[in-house]
N, C-alpha and C. Protein backbone atom coordinates (compact mmCIF):
# COMPACT_ATOMS: atom_id res chain seq x y z
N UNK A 1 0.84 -1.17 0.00
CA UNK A 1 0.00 0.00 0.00
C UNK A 1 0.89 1.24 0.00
N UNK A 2 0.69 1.97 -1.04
CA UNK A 2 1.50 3.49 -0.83
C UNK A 2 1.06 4.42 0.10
N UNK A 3 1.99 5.23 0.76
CA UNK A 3 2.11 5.80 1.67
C UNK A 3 1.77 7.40 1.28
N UNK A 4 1.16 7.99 2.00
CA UNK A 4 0.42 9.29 1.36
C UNK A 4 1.68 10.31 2.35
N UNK A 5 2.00 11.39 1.39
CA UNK A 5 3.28 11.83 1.33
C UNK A 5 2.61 13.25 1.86
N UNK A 6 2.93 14.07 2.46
CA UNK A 6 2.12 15.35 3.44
C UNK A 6 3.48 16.50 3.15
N UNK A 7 3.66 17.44 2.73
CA UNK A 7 4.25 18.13 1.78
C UNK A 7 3.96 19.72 2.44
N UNK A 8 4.36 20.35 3.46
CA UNK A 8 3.62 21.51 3.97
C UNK A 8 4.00 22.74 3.27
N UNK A 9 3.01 23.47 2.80
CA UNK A 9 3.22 24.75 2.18
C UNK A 9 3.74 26.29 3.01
N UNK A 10 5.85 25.95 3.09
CA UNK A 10 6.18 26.86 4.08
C UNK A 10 5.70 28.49 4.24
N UNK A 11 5.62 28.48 2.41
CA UNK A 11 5.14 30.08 2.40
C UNK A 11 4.18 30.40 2.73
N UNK A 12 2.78 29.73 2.87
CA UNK A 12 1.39 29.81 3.10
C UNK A 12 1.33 29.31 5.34
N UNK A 13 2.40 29.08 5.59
CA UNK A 13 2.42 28.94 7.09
C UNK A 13 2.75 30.26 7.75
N UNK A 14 4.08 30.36 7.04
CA UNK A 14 4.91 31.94 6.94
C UNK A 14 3.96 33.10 7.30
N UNK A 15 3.08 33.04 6.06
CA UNK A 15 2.24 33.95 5.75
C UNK A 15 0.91 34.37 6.86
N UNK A 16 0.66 32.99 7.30
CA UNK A 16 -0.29 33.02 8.55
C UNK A 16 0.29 33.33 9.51
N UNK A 17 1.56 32.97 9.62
CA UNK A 17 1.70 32.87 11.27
C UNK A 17 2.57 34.77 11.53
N UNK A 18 2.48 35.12 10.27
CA UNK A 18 2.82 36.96 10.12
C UNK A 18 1.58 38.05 10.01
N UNK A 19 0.75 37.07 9.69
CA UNK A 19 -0.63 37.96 9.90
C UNK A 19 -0.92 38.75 10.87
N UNK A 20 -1.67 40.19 10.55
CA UNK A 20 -2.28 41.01 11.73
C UNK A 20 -3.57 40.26 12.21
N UNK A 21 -4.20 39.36 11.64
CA UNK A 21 -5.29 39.02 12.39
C UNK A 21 -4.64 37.58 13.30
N UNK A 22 -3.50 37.02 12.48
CA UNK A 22 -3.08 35.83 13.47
C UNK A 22 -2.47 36.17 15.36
N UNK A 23 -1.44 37.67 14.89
CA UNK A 23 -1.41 38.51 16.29
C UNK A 23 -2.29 39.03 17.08
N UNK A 24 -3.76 39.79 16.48
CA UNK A 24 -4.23 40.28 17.26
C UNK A 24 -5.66 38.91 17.74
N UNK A 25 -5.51 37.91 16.87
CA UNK A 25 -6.06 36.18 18.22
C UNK A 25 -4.94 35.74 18.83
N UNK A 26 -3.65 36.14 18.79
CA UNK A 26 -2.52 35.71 19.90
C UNK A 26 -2.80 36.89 20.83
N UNK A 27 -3.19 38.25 20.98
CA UNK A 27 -2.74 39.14 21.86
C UNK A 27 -4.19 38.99 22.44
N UNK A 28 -5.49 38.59 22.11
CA UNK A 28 -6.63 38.71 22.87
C UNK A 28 -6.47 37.63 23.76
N UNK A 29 -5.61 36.31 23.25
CA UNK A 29 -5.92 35.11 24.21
C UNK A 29 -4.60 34.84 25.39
N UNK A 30 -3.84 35.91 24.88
CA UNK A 30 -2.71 35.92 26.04
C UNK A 30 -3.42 36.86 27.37
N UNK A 31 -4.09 38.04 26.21
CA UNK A 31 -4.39 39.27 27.56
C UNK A 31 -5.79 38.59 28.24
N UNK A 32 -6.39 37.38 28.07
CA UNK A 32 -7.56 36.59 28.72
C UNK A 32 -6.99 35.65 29.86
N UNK A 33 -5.78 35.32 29.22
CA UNK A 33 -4.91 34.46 30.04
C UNK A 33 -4.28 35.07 31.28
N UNK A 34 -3.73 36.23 30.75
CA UNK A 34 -3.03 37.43 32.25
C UNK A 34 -4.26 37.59 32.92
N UNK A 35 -5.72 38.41 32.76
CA UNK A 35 -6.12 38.64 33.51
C UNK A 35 -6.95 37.56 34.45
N UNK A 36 -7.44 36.66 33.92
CA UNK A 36 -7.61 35.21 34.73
C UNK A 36 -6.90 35.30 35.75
N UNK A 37 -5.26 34.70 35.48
CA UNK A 37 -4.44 34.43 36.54
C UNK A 37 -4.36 35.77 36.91
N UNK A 38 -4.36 36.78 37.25
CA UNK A 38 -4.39 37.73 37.52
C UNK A 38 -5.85 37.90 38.94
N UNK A 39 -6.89 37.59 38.24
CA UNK A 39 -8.06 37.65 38.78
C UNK A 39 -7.98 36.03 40.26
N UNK A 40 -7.08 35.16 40.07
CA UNK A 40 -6.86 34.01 40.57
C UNK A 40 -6.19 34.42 41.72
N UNK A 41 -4.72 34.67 41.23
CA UNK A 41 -3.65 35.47 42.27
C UNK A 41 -4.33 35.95 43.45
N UNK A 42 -5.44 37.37 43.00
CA UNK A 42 -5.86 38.29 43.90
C UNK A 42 -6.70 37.53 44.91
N UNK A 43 -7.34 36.16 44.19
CA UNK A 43 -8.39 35.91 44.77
C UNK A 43 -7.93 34.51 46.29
N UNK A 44 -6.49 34.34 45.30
CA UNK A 44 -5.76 33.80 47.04
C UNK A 44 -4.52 34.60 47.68
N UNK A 45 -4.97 36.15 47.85
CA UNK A 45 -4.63 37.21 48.18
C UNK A 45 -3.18 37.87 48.09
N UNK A 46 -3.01 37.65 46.89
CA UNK A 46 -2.00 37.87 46.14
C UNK A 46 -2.68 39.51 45.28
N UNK A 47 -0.80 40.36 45.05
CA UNK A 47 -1.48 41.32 43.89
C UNK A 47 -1.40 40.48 42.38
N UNK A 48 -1.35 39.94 42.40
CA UNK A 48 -1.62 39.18 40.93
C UNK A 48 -0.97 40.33 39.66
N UNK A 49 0.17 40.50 40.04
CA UNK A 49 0.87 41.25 38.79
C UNK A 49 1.58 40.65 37.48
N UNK A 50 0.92 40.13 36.59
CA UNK A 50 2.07 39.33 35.60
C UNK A 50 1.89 40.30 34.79
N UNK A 51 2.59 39.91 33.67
CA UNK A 51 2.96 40.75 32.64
C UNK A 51 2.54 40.27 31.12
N UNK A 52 2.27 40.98 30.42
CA UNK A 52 2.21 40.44 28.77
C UNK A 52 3.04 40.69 28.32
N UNK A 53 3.86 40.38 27.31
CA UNK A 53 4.50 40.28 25.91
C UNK A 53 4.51 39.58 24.57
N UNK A 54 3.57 40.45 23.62
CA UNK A 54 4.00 40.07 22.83
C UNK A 54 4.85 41.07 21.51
N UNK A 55 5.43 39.78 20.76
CA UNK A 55 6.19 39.98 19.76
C UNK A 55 6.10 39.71 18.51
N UNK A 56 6.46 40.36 17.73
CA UNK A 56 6.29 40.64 16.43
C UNK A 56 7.45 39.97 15.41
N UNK A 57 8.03 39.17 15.51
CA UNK A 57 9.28 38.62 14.78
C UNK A 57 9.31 38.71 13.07
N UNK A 58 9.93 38.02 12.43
CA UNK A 58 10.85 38.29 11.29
C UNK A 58 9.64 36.74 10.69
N UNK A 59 9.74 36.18 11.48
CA UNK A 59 8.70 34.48 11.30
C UNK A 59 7.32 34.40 11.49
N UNK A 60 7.37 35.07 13.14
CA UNK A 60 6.50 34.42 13.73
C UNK A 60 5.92 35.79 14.52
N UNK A 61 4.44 35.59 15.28
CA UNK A 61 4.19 36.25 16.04
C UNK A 61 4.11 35.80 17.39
N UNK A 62 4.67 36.55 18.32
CA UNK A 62 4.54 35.46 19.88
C UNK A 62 4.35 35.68 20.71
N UNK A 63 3.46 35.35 21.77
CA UNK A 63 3.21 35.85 23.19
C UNK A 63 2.83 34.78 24.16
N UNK A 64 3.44 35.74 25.57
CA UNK A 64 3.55 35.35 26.53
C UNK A 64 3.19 35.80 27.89
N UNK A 65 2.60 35.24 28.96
CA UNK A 65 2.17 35.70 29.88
C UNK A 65 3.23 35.60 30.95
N UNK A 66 4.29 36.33 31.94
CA UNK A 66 5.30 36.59 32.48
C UNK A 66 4.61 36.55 33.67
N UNK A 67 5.24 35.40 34.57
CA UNK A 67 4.99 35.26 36.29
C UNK A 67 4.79 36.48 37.10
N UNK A 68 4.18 36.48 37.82
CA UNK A 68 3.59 37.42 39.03
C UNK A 68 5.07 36.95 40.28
N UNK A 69 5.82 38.15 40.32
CA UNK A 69 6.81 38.25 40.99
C UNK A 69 6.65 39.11 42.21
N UNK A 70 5.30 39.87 42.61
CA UNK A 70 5.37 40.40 43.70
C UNK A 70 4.91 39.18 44.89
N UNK A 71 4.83 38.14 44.74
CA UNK A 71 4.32 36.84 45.49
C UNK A 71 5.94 36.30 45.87
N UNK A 72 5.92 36.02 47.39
CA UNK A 72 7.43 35.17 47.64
C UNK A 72 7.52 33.76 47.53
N UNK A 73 6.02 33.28 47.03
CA UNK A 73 5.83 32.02 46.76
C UNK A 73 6.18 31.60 45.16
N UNK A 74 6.50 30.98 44.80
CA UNK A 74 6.48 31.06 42.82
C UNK A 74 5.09 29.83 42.36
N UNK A 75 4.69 29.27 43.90
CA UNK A 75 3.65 28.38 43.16
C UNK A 75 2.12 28.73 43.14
N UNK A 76 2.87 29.84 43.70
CA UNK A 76 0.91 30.55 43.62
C UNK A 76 1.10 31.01 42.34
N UNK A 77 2.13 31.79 41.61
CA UNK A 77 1.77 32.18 40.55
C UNK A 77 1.67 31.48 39.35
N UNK A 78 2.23 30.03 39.61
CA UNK A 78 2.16 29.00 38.36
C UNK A 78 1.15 27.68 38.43
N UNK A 79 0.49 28.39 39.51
CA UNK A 79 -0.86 27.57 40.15
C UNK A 79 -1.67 28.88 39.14
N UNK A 80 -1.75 29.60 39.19
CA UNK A 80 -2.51 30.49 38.74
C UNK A 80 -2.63 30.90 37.14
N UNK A 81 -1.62 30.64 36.75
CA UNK A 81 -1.17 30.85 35.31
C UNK A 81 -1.24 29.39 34.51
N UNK A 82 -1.56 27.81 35.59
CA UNK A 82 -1.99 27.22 35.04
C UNK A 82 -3.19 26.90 34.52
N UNK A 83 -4.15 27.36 35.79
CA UNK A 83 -5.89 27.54 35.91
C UNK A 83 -6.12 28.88 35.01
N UNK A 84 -5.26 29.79 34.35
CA UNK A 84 -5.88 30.20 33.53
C UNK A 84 -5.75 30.62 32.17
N UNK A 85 -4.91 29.32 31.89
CA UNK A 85 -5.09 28.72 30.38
C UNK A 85 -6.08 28.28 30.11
N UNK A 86 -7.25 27.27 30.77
CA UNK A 86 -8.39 27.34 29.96
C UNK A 86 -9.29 28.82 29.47
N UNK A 87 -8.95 29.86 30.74
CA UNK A 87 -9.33 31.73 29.68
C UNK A 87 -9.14 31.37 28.16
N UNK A 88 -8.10 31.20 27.71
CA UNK A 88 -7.56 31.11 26.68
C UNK A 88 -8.54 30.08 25.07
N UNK A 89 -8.98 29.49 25.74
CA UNK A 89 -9.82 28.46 25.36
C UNK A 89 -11.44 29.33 24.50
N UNK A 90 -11.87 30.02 25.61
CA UNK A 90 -12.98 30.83 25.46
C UNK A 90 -13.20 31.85 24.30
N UNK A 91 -12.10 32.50 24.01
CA UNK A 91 -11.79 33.45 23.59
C UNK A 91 -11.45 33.20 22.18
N UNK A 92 -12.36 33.64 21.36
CA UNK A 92 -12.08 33.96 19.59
C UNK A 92 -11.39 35.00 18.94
């Protein structure tokens, strides 16, 4: 039986993953994601300060939600930033 051969079209990936609409569904579902854990943090009495970044690259577009460092604990904030990746889920 021949084997079906999958061939990905780099320029047509390129092209998506440089899009203004592909960044601005990366920057709505990161900034759903901060304020969740954000809203989490506060709510086990933490200031729930993380941070966004995203970036604009040469490839790719990318973002990230940056730990809540005013906490002397680090597992409240990655307790928190785990519970609110499903935010992320919701969000079109």
């Amino acid at each position: 039986m021949a084997r079906t051969r999958f061939v990905p079209n780099r320029r047509g990936i390129a092209s998506f993953l440089r899009a203004p609409e592909t960044r601005a569904l990366i920057e709505r579902k990161v900034r759903a994601i901060e304020a969740d854990a954000s809203a989490t943090a506060q709510a086990e009495g933490w200031r729930g300060e993380f941070r966004v970044d995203i970036e604009t690259g040469e490839h790719r577009v990318r973002g990230a939600v940056v730990g809540d460092y005013s906490t002397p604990y680090p597992e409240v904030s990655r307790r928190a930033l785990l519970r609110a990746l499903d935010a992320a889920r919701a969000v079109e």
